[in-house]
Protein backbone atom coordinates (compact mmCIF):
# COMPACT_ATOMS: atom_id res chain seq x y z
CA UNK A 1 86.92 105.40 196.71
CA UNK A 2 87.87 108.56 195.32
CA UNK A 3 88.74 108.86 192.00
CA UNK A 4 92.37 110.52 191.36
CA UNK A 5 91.77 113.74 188.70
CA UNK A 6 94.54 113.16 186.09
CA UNK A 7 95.74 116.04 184.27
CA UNK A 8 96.10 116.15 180.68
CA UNK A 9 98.52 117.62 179.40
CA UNK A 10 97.63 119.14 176.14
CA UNK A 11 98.87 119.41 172.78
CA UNK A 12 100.33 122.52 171.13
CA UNK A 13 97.81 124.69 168.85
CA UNK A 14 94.94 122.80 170.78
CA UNK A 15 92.66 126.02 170.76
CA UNK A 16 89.96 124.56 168.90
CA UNK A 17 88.93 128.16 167.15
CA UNK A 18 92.32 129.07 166.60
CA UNK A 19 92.97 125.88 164.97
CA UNK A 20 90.11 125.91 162.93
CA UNK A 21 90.58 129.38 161.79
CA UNK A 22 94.25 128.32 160.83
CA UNK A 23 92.90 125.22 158.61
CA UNK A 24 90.25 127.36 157.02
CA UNK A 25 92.68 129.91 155.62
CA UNK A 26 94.68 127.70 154.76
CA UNK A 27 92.17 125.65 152.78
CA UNK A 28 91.29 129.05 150.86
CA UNK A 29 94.23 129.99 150.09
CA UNK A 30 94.56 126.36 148.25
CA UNK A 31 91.26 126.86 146.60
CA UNK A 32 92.53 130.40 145.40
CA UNK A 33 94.99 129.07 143.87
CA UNK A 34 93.97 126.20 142.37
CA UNK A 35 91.05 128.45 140.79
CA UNK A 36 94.08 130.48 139.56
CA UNK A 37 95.87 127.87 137.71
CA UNK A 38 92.25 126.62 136.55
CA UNK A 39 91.78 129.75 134.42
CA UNK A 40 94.53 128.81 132.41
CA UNK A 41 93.25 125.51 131.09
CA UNK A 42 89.70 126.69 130.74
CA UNK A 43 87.65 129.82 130.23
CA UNK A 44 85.77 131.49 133.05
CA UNK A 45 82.96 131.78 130.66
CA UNK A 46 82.67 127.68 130.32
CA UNK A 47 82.49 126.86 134.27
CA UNK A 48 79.38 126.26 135.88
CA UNK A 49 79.21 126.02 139.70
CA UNK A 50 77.39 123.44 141.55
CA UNK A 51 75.73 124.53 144.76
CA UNK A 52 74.47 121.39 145.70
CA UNK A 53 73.99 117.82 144.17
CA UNK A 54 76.39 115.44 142.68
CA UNK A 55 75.36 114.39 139.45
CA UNK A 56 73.91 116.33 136.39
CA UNK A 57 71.78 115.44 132.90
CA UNK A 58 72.68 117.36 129.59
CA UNK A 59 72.53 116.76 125.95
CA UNK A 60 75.40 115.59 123.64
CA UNK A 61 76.12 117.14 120.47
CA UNK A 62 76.94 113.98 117.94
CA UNK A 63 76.94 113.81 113.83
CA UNK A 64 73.30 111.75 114.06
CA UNK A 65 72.19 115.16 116.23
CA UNK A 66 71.52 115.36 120.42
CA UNK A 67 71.57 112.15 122.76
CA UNK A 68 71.14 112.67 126.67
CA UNK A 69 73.79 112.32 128.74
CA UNK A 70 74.98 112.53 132.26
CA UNK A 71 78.34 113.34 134.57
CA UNK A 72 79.11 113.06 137.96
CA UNK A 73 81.11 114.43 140.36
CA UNK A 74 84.46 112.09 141.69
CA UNK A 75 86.34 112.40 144.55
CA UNK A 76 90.32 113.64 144.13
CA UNK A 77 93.17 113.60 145.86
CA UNK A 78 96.82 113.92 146.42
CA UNK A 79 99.70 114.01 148.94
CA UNK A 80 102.18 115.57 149.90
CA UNK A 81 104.99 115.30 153.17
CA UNK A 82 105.86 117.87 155.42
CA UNK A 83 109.14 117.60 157.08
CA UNK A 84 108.85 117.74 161.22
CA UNK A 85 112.03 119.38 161.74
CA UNK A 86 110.97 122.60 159.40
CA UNK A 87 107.43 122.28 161.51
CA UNK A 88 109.55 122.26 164.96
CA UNK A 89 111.46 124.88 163.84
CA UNK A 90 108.51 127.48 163.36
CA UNK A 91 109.71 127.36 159.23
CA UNK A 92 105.99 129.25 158.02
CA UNK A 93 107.73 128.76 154.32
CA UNK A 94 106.02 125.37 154.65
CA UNK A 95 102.37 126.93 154.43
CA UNK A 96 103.49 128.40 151.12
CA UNK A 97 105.42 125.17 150.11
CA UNK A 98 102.06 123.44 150.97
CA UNK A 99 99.66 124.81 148.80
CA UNK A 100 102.42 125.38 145.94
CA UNK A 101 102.87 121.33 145.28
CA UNK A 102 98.74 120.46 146.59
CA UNK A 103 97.69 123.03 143.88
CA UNK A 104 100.58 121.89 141.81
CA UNK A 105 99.21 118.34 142.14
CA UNK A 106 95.60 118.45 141.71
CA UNK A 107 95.76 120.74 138.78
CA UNK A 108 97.66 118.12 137.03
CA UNK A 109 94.82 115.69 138.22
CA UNK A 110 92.30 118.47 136.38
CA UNK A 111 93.93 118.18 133.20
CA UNK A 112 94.89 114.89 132.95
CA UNK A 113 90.96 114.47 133.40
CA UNK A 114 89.84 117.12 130.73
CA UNK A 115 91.40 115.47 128.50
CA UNK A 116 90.50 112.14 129.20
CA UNK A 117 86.41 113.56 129.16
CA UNK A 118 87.56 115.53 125.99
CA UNK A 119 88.52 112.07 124.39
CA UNK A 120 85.52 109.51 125.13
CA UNK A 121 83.24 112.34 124.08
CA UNK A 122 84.94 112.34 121.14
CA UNK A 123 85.10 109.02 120.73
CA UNK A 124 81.08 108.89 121.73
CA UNK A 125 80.20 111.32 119.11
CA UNK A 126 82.19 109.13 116.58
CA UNK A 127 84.11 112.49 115.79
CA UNK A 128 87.79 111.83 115.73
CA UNK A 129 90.41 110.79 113.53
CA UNK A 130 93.50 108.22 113.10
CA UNK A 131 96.86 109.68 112.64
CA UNK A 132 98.70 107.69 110.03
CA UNK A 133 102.32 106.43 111.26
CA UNK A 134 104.02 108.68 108.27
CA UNK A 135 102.22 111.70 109.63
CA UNK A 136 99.05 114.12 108.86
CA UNK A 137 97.99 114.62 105.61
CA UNK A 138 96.69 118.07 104.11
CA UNK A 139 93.15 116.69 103.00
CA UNK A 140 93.17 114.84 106.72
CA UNK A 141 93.64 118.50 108.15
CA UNK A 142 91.41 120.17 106.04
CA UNK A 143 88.92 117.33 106.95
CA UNK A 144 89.26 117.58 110.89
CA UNK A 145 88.79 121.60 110.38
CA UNK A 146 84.94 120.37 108.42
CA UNK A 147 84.33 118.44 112.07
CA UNK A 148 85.13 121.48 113.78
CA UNK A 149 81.95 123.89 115.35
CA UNK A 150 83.28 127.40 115.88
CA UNK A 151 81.10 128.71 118.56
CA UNK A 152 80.28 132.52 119.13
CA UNK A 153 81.11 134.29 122.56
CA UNK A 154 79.15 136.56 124.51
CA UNK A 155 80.54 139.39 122.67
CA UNK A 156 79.49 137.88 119.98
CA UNK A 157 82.99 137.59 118.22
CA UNK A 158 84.00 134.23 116.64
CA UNK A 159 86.89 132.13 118.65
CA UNK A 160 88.68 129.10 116.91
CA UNK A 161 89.55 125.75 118.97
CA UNK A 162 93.17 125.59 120.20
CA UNK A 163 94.92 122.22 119.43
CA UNK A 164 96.19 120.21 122.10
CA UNK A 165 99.30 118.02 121.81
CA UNK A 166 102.29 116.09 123.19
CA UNK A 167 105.52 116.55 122.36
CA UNK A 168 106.12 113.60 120.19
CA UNK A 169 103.41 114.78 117.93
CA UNK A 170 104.97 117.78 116.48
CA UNK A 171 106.55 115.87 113.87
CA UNK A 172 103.52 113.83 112.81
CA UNK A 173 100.92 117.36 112.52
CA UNK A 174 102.20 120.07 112.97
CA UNK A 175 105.27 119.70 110.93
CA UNK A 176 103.79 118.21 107.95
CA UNK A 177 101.46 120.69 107.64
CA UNK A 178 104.45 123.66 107.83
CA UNK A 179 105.76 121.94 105.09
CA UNK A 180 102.96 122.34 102.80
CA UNK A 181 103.59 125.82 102.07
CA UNK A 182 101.32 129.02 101.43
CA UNK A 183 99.10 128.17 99.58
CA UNK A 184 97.54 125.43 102.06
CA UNK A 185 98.00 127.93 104.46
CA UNK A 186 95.21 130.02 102.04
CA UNK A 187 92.71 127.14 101.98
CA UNK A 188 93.42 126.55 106.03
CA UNK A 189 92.61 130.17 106.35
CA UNK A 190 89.28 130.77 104.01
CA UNK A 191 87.89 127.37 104.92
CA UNK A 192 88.36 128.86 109.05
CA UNK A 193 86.62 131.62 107.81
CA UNK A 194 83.51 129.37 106.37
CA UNK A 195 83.32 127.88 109.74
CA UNK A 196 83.44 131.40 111.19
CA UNK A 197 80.74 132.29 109.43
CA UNK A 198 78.61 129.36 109.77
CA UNK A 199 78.60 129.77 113.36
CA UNK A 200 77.78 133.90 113.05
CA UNK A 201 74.58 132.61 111.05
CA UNK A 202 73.47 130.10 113.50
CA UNK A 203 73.68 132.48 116.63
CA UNK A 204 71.46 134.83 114.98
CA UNK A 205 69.46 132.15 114.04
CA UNK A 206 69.40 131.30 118.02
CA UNK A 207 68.86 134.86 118.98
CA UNK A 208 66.51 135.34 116.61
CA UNK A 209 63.94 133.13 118.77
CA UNK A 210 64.00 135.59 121.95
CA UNK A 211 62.39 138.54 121.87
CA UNK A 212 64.18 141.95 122.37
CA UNK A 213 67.03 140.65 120.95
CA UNK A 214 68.97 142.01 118.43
């Protein structure tokens, strides 16, 4: 018997390199701007990259002093649809529409988790505070400034934390503390500078142990 040859009839875009070219800009251009949008939430000068491995040891900075810890790397994801008619129709405004909502997406994923590692390592550490229902007090304020390390850059310049809240909030901090008046705003202001200088002293202190250093 002979065997019939059947002929396949193949699929649009089915040149393997072409195709894979196609998916790898794409992907980069999704990565480009998801490192974009990433800059925003956090500092260049605080990411570390990874070029192999999954999980990581380091130390954790608590009020009885360092305890090790350790993080790993978890798998994200999101979705998106892509309409067939637009895809028929040769529309290339989906490729931009694409990697507008994936970034979109997964950078919401980022900082929902941020804050979510920002909270239990607070909550590890034993350094946070309660809220009461009628809203912040000065002295509460004053006290959550005391917790507060102000850490020195590579330019060796001073930077202070930025507060993070939601909307319904406002009226429980930051209002109260408007309300307060000028001269809280003085003791706010000199007891910043304390912690400024604190954290001047103990990065000489640091650089003090390398040689060459000044």
């Amino acid at each position: 018997m002979k065997a019939e040859h059947v002929h396949r009839k193949k699929l649009p875009f089915s040149a393997e390199k072409d195709r894979a070219a196609f998916h790898r800009e794409l992907i980069l251009s999704l990565i480009e701007e998801m490192d974009k949008r990433g800059t925003k939430d956090i500092s260049p000068g605080n990411v570390y990259a990874f070029q192999h491995g999954r999980k990581w040891d380091f130390q954790q900075q608590s009020k009885e002093g360092y305890r090790p810890q350790s993080g790993e790397l978890e798998l994200t994801s999101s979705t998106t649809t892509i309409e067939l008619p637009r895809v028929l129709a040769n529309d290339v405004a989906l490729l931009h529409e694409f990697v507008e909502k994936m970034s979109t997406a997964m950078n919401e994923q980022f900082q929902r988790t941020i804050f979510n590692v920002m909270a239990s390592a607070a909550e590890q550490s034993g350094n946070s505070f309660s809220i009461p229902k009628d809203g912040i007090t000065g002295e509460l304020f004053l006290e959550l400034i005391r917790s507060t390390e102000v850490h020195v850059g590579e330019d060796g310049k001073v930077s202070r934390p930025s507060f993070f809240l939601q909307p319904s909030m406002y009226e429980k901090v930051v209002a109260p503390i408007e309300k307060l008046g000028p001269e809280f705003k003085a003791k706010v202001d000199a007891l910043w500078f304390e912690k400024e200088q604190e954290a001047l002293k103990r990065e000489q202190e640091r650089l003090s142990k390398f040689e060459g250093i000044e």
